[in-house]
C-alpha atoms as a PDB file:
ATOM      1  CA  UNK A   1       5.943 -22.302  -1.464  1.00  0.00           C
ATOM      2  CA  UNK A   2       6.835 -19.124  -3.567  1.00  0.00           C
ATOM      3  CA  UNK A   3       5.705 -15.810  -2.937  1.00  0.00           C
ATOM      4  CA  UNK A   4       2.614 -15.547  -5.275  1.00  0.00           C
ATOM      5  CA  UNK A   5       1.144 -18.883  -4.906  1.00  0.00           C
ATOM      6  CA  UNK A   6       1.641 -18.406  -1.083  1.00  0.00           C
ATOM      7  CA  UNK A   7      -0.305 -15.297  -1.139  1.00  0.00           C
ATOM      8  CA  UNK A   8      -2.945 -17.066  -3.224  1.00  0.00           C
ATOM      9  CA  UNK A   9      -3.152 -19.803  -0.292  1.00  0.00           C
ATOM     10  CA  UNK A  10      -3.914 -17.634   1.996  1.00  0.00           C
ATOM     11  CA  UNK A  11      -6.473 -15.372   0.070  1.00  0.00           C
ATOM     12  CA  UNK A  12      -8.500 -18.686  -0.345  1.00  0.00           C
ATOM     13  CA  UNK A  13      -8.532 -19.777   2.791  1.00  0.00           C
ATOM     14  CA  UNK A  14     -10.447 -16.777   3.726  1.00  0.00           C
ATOM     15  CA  UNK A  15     -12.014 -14.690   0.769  1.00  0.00           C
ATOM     16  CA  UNK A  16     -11.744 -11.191   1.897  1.00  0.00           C
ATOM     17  CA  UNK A  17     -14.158  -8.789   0.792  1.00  0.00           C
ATOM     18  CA  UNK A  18     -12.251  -6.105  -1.739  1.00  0.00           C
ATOM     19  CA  UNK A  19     -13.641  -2.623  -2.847  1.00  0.00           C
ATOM     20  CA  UNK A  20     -12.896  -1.931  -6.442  1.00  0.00           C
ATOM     21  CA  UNK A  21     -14.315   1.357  -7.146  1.00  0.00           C
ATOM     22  CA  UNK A  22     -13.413   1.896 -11.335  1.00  0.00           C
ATOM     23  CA  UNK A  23     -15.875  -0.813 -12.106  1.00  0.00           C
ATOM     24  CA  UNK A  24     -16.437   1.020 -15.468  1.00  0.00           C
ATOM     25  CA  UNK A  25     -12.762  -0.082 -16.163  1.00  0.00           C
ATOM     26  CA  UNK A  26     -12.399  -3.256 -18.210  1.00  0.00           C
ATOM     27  CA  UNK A  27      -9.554  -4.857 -16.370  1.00  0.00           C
ATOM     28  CA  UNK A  28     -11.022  -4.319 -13.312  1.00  0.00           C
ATOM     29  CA  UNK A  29     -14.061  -6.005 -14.090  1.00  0.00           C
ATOM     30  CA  UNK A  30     -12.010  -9.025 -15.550  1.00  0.00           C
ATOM     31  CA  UNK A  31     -10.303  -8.800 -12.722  1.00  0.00           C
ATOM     32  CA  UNK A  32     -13.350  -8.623 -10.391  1.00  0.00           C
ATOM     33  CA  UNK A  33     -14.248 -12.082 -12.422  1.00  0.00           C
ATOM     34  CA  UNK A  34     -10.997 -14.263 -12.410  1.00  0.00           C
ATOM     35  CA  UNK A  35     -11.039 -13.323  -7.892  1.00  0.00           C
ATOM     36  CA  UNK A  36     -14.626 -14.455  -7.827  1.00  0.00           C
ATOM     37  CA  UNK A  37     -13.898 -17.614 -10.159  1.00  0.00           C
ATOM     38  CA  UNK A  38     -10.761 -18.534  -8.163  1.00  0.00           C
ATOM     39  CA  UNK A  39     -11.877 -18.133  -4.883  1.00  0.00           C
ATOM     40  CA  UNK A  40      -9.746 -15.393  -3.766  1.00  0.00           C
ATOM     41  CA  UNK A  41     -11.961 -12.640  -2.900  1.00  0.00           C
ATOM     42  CA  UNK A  42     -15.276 -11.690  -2.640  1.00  0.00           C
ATOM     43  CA  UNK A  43     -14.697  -8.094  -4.951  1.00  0.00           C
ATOM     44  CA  UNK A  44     -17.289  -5.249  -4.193  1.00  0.00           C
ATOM     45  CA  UNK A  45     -17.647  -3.170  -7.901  1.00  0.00           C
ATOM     46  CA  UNK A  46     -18.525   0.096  -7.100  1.00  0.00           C
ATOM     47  CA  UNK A  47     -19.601   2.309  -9.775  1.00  0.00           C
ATOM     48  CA  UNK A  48     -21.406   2.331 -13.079  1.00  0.00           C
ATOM     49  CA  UNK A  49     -20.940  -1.571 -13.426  1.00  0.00           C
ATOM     50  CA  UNK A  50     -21.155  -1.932  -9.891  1.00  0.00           C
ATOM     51  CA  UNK A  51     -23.212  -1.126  -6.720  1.00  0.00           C
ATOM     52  CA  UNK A  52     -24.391   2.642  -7.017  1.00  0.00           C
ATOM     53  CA  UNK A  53     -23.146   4.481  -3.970  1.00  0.00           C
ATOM     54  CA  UNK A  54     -26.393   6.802  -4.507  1.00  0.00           C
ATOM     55  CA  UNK A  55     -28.811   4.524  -3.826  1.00  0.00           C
ATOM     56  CA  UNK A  56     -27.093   2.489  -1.215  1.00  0.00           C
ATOM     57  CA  UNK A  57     -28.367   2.598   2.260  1.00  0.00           C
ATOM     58  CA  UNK A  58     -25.373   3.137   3.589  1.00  0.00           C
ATOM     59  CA  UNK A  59     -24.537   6.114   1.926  1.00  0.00           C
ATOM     60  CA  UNK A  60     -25.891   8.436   4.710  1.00  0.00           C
ATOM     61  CA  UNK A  61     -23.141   6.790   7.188  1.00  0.00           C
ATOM     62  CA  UNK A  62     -20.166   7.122   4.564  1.00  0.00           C
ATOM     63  CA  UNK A  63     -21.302  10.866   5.020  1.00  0.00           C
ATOM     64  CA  UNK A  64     -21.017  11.082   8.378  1.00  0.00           C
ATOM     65  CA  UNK A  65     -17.564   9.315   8.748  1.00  0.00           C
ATOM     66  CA  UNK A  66     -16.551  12.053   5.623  1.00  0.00           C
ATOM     67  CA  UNK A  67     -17.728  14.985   8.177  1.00  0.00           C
ATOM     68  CA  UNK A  68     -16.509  13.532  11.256  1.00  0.00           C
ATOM     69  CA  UNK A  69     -13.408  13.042  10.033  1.00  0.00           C
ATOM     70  CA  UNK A  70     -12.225  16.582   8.090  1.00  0.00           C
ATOM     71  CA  UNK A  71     -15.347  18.928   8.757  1.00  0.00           C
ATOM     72  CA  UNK A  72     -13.517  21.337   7.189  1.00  0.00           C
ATOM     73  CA  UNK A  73     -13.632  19.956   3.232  1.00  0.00           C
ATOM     74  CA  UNK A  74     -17.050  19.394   3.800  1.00  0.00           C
ATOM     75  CA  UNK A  75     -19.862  22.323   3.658  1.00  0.00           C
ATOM     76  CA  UNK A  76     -23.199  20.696   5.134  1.00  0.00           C
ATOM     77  CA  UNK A  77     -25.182  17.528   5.115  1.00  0.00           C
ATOM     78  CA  UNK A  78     -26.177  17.849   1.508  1.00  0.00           C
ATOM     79  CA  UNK A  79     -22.628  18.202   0.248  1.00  0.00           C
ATOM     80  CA  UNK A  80     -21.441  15.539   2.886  1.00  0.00           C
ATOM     81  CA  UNK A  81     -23.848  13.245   0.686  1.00  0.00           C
ATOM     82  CA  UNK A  82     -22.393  14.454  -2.766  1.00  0.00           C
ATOM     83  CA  UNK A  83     -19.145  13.292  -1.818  1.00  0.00           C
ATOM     84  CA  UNK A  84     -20.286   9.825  -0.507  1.00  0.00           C
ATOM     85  CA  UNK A  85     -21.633   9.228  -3.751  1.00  0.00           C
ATOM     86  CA  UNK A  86     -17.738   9.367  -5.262  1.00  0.00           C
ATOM     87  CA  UNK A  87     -17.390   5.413  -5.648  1.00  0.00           C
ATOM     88  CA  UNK A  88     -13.805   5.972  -4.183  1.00  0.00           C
ATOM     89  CA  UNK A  89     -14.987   7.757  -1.271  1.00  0.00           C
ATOM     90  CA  UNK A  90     -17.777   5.322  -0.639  1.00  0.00           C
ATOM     91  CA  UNK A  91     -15.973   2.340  -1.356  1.00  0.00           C
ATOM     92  CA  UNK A  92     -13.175   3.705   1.485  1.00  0.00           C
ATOM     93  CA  UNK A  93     -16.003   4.611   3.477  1.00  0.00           C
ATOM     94  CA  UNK A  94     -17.047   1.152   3.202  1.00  0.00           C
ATOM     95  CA  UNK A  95     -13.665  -0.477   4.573  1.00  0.00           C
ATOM     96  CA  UNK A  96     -13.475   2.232   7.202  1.00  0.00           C
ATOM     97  CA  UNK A  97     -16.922   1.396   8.358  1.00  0.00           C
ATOM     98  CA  UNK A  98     -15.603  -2.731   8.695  1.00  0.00           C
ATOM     99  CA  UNK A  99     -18.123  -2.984   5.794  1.00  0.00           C
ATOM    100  CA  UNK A 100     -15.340  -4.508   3.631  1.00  0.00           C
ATOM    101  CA  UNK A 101     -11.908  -5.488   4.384  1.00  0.00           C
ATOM    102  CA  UNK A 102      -9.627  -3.353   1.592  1.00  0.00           C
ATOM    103  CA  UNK A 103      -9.823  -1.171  -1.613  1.00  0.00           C
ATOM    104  CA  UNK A 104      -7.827  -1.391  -4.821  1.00  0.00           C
ATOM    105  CA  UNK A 105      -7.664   1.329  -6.740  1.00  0.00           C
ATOM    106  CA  UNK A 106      -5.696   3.381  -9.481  1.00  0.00           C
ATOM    107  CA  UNK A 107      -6.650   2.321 -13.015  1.00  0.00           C
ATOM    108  CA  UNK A 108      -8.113   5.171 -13.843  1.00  0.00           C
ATOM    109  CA  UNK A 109      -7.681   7.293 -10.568  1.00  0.00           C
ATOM    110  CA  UNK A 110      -3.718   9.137 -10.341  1.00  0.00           C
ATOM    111  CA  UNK A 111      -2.574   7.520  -7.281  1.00  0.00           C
ATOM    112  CA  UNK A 112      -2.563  10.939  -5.362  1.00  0.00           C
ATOM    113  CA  UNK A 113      -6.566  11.180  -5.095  1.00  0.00           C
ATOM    114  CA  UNK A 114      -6.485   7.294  -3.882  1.00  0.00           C
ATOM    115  CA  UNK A 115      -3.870   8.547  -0.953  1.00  0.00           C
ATOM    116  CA  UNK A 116      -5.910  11.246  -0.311  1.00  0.00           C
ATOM    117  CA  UNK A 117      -9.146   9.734  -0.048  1.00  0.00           C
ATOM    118  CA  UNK A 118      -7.661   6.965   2.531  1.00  0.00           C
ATOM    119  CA  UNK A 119      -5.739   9.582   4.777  1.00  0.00           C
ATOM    120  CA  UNK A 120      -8.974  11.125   4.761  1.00  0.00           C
ATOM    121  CA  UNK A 121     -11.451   8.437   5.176  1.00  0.00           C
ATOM    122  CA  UNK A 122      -9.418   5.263   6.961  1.00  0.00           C
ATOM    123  CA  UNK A 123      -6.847   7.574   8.272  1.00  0.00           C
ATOM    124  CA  UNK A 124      -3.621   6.789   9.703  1.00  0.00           C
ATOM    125  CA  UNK A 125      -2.372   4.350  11.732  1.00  0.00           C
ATOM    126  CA  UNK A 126      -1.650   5.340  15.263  1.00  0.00           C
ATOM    127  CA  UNK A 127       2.236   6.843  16.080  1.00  0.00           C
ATOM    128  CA  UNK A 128       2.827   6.947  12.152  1.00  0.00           C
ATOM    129  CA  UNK A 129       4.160  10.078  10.582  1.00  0.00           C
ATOM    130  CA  UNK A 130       3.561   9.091   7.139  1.00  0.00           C
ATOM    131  CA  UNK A 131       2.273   6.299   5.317  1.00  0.00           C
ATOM    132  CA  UNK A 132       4.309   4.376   3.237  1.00  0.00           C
ATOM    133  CA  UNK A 133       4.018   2.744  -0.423  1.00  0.00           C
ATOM    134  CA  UNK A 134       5.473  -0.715  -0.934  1.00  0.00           C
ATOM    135  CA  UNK A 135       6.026  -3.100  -3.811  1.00  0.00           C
ATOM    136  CA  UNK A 136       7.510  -6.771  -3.634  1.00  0.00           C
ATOM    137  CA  UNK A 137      10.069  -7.245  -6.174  1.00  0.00           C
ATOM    138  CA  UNK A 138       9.624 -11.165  -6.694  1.00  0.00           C
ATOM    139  CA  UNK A 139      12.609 -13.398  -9.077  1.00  0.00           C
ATOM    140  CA  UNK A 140      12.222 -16.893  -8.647  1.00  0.00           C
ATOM    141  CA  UNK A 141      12.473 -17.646  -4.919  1.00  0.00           C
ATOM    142  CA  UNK A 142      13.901 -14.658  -4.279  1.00  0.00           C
ATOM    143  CA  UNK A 143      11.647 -11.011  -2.792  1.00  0.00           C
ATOM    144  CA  UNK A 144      13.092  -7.644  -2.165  1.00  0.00           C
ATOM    145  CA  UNK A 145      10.268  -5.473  -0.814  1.00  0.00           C
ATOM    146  CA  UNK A 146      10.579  -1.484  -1.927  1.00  0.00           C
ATOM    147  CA  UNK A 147       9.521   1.290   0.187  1.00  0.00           C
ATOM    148  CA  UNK A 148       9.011   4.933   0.075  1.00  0.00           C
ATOM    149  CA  UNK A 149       6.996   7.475   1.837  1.00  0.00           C
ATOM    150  CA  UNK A 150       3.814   8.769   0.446  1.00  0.00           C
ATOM    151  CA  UNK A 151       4.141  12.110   1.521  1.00  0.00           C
ATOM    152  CA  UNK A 152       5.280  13.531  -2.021  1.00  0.00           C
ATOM    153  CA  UNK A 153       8.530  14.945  -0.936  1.00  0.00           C
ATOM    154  CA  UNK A 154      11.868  14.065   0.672  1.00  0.00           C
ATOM    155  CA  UNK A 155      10.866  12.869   3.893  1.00  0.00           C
ATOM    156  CA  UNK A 156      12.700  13.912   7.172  1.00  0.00           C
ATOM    157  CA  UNK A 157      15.117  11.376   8.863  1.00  0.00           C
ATOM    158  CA  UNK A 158      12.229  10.447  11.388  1.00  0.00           C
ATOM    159  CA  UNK A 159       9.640  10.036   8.638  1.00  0.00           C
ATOM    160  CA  UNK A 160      12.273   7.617   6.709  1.00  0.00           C
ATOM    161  CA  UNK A 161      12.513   5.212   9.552  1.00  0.00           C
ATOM    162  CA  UNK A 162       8.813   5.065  10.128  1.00  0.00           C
ATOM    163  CA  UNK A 163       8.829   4.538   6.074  1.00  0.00           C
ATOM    164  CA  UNK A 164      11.103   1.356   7.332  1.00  0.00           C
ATOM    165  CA  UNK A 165       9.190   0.182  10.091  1.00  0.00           C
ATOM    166  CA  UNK A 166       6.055  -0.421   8.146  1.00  0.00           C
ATOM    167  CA  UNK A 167       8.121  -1.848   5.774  1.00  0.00           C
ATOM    168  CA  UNK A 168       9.672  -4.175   7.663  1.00  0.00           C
ATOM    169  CA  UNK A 169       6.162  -4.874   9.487  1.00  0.00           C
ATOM    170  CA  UNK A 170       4.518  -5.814   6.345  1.00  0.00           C
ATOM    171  CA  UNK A 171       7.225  -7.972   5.106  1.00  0.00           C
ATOM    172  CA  UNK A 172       7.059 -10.076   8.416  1.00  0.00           C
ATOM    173  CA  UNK A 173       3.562 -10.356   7.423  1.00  0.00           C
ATOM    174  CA  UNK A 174       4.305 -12.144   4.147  1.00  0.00           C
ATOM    175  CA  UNK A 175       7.441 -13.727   4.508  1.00  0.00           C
ATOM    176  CA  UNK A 176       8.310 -16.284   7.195  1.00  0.00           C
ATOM    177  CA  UNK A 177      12.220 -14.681   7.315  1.00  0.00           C
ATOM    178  CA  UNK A 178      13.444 -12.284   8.894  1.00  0.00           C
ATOM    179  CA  UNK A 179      13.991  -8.505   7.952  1.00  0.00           C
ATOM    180  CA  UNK A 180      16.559  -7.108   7.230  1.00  0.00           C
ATOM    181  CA  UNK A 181      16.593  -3.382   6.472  1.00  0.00           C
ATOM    182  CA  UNK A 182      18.690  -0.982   4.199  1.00  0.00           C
ATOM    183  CA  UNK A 183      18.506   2.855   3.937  1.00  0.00           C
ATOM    184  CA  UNK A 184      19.501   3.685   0.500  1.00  0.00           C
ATOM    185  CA  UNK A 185      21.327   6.779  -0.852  1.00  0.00           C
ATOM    186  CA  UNK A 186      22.998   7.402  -3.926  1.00  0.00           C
ATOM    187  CA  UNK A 187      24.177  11.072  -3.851  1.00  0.00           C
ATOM    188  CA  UNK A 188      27.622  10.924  -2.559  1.00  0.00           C
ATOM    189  CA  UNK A 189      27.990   9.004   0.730  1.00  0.00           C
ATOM    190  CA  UNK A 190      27.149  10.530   4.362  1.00  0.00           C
ATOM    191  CA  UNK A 191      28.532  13.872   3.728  1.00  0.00           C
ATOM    192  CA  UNK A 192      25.458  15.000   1.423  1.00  0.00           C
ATOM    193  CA  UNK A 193      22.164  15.822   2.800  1.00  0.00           C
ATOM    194  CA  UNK A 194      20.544  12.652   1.062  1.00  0.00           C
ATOM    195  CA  UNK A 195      23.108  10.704   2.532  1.00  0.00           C
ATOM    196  CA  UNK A 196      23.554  12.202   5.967  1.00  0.00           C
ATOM    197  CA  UNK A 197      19.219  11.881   6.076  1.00  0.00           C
ATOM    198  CA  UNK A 198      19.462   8.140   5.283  1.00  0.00           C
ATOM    199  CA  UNK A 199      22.289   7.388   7.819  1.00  0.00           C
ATOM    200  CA  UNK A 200      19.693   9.448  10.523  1.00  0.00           C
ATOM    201  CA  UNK A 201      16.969   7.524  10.014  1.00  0.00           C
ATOM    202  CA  UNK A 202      18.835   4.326   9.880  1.00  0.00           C
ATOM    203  CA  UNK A 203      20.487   5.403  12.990  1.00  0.00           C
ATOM    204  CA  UNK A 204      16.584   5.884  14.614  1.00  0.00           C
ATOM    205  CA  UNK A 205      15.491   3.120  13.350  1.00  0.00           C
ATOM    206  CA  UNK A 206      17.513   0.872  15.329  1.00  0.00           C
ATOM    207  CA  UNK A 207      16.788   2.686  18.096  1.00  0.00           C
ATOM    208  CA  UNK A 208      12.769   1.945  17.850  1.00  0.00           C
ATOM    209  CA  UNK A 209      13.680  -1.730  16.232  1.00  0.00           C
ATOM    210  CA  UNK A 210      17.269  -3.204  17.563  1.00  0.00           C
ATOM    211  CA  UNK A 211      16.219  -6.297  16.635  1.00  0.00           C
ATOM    212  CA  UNK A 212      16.202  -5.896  13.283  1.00  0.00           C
ATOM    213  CA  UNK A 213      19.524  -5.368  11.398  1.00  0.00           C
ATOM    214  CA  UNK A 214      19.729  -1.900   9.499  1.00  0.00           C
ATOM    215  CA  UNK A 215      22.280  -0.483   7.146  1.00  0.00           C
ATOM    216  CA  UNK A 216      22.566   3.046   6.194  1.00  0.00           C
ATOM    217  CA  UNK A 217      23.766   5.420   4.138  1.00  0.00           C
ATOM    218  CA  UNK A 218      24.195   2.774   1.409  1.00  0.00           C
ATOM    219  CA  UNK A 219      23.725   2.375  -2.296  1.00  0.00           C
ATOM    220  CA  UNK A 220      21.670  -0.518  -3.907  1.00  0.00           C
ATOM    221  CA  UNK A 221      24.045  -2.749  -5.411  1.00  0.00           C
ATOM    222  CA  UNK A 222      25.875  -3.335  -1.934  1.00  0.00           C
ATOM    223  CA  UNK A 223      22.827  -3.344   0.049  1.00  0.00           C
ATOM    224  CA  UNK A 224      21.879  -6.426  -1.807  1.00  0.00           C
ATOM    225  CA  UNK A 225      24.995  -7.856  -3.032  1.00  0.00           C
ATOM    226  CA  UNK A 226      26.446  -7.880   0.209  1.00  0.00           C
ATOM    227  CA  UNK A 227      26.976 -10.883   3.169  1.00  0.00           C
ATOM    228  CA  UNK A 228      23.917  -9.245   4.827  1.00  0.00           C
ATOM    229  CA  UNK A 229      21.718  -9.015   2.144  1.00  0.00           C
ATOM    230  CA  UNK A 230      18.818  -6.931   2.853  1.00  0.00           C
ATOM    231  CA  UNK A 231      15.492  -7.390   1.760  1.00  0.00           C
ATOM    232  CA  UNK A 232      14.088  -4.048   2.666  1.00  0.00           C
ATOM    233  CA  UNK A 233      15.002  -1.198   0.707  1.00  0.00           C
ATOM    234  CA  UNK A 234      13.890   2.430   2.077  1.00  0.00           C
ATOM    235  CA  UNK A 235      14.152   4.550  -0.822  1.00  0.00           C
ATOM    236  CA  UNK A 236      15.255   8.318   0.239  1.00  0.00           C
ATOM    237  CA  UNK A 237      12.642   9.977  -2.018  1.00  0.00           C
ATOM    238  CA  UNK A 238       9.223   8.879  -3.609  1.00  0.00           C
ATOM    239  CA  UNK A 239      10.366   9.787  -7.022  1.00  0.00           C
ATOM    240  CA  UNK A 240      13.225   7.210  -6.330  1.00  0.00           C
ATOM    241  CA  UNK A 241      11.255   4.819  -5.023  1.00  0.00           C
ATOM    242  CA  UNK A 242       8.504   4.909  -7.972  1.00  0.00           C
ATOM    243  CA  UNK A 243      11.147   4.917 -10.844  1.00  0.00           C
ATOM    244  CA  UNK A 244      13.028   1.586  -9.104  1.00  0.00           C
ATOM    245  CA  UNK A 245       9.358  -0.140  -8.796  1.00  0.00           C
ATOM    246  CA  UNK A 246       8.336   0.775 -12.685  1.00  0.00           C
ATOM    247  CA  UNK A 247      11.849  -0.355 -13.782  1.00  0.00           C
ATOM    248  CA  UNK A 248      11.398  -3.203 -11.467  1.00  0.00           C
ATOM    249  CA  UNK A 249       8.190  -4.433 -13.635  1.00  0.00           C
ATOM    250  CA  UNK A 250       9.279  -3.201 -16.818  1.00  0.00           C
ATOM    251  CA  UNK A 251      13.001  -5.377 -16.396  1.00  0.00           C
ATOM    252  CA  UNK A 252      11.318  -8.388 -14.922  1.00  0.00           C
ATOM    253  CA  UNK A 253       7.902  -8.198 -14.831  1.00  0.00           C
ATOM    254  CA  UNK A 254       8.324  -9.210 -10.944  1.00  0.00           C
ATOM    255  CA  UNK A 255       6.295  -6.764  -9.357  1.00  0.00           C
ATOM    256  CA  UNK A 256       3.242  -7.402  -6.681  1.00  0.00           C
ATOM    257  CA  UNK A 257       1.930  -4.113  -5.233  1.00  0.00           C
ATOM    258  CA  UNK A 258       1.899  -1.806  -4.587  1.00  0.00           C
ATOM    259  CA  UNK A 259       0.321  -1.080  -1.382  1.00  0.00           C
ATOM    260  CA  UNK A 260      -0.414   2.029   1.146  1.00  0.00           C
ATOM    261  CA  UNK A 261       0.352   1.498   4.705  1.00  0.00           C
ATOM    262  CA  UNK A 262       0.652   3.237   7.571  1.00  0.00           C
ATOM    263  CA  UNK A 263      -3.638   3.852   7.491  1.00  0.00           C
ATOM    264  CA  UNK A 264      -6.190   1.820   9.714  1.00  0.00           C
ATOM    265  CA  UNK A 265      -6.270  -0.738   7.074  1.00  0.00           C
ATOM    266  CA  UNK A 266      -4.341  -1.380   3.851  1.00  0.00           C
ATOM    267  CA  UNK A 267      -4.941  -0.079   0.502  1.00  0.00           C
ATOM    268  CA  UNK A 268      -3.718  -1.452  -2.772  1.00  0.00           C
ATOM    269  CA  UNK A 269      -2.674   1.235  -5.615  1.00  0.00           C
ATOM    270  CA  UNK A 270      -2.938   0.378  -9.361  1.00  0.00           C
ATOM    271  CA  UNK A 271      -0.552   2.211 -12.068  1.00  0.00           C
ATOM    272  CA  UNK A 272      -2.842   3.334 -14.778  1.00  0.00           C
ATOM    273  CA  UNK A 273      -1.813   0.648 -17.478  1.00  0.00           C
ATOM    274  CA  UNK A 274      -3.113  -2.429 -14.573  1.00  0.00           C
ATOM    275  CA  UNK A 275      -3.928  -5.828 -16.569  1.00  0.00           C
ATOM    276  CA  UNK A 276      -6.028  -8.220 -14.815  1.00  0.00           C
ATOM    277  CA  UNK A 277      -3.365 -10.177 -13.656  1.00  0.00           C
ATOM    278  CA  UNK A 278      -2.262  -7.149 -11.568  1.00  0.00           C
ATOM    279  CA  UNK A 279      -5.206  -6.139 -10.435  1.00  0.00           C
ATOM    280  CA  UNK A 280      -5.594  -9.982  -8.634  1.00  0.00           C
ATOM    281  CA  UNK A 281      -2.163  -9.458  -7.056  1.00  0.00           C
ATOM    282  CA  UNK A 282      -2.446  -6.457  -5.812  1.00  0.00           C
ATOM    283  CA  UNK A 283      -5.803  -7.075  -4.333  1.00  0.00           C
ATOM    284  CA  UNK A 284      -4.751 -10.389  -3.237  1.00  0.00           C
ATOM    285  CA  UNK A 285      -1.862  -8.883  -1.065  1.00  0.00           C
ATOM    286  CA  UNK A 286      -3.522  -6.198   0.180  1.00  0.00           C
ATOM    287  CA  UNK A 287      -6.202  -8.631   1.173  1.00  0.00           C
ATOM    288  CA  UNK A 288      -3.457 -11.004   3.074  1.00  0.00           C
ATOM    289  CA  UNK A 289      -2.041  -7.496   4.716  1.00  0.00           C
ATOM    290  CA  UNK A 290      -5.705  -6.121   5.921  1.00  0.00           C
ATOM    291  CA  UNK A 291      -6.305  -9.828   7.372  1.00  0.00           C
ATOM    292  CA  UNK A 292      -2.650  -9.313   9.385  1.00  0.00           C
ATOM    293  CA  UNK A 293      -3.645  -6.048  10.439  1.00  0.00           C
ATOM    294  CA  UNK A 294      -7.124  -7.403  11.767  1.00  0.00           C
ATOM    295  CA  UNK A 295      -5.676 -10.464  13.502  1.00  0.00           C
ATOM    296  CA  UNK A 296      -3.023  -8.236  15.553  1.00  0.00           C
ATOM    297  CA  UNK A 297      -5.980  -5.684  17.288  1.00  0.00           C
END
């Protein structure tokens, strides 16, 4: 079974229940519509269109997780409230509470206040440094998953191989073969600092994971032209990273994700011109990912 209608097999077997907190956004609605009509999810609209955060009764305990978790972006209880009511916050204070399963978001949020709200309301995962975005580059039978770190700048060598381990995590989560792993650098081989970082945190990262074959420094073309092919490329820089994934769709049109991990539960990021169709995958996946996630604790 391919990669998509896999997913899809999985999502139906289970509906899981998916915040979408732009519910005044078209596509998400449509979206929102072709889950429910397919069986795939059981999508929470948050907002305008949606369930109104303000008059919820569980606004009061979105609050409290905001407080208890960064007391200081938050001023007293009547501010606490005012930033409940945000759909985004509430709807990740809804997965945080076990209230819901996963959030998709990004439409018509930028992609750093969806990171933001879920380091601040999920949080992160135990023993990871820094959470990592990844998209599945899919081409008939055959998926390369993308990775980068979230952080918003070159990460350190440590940070990269956590940025792999996730990576690699997710994919066995997915995909019934094995990972293989690649650090990628294009800036002139080991002796420059992007390329000396790579081959660092492909050197930790089979320390934490010798299972799992790693390359590193390498460059993309050999990484997956070679004998060992790998089909998980750690990009050295999020700006890398983003451009492959958007030249990725705009090539192919072979893109599902992406996703945030490396939080207490999955989160599924939107780029700002989402159709519906990409809005199902993305929730679909991170739906299949949260379910993972849950069955492992």
């Amino acid at each position: 079974m391919k990669f998509r209608e896999a997913l899809r097999a999985r999502a139906a077997r289970q509906p899981a229940r998916v915040v979408l907190p732009e519910s005044d956004h078209p596509a998400v609605r449509e979206a929102a519509s072709r889950l429910t009509k397919d069986s795939l999810a059981r999508p929470v609209l948050v907002g305008k269109s949606g369930l109104d955060p303000a008059s919820d009764s569980r606004l009061s305990r979105v609050a409290q997780r905001l407080r208890e978790a960064r007391p200081d972006r938050v001023r007293d209880g009547v501010h606490a409230l005012d930033l409940a009511a945000d759909p985004l916050r509430f709807g990740m204070g809804l997965v945080a509470l076990g209230e819901a399963d996963t959030l998709v978001a990004g439409a018509s949020t930028h992609a750093g206040e969806v990171l933001d709200a879920a380091a601040w309301i999920l949080g992160p995962e135990a023993g990871r440094p820094v959470p990592a975005v990844i998209t599945y580059l899919v081409s008939g039978d055959s998926v390369v998953s993308l990775a980068y770190g979230a952080a918003g700048s070159e990460a350190a060598a440590a940070e990269l191989a956590s940025v792999g381990a996730l990576a690699c995590r997710d994919w066995r989560r997915v995909q019934q073969d094995p990972a293989r792993v690649a650090f990628l650098s294009a800036s002139g081989g080991p002796a420059s600092l992007a390329g000396e970082r790579a081959r660092k945190a492909a050197e930790r990262f089979r320390e934490m994971h010798p299972d799992v074959p790693a390359q590193g420094e390498i460059d993309w073309t050999t990484a997956v032209g070679g004998k060992e092919r790998a089909n998980v490329l750690v990009f050295p820089t999020p700006d890398a990273g983003h451009l492959a994934a958007q030249l990725g769709r705009w090539v192919g049109g072979g893109m599902v994700g992406p996703v945030i991990a490396g939080m207490s539960r999955p989160v599924g990021s939107l780029s700002r011109d989402a159709a519906p169709d990409d809005i199902v995958e993305v929730a679909v996946l991170a739906a299949a990912l949260s379910a993972a996630a849950l069955a492992q604790e």
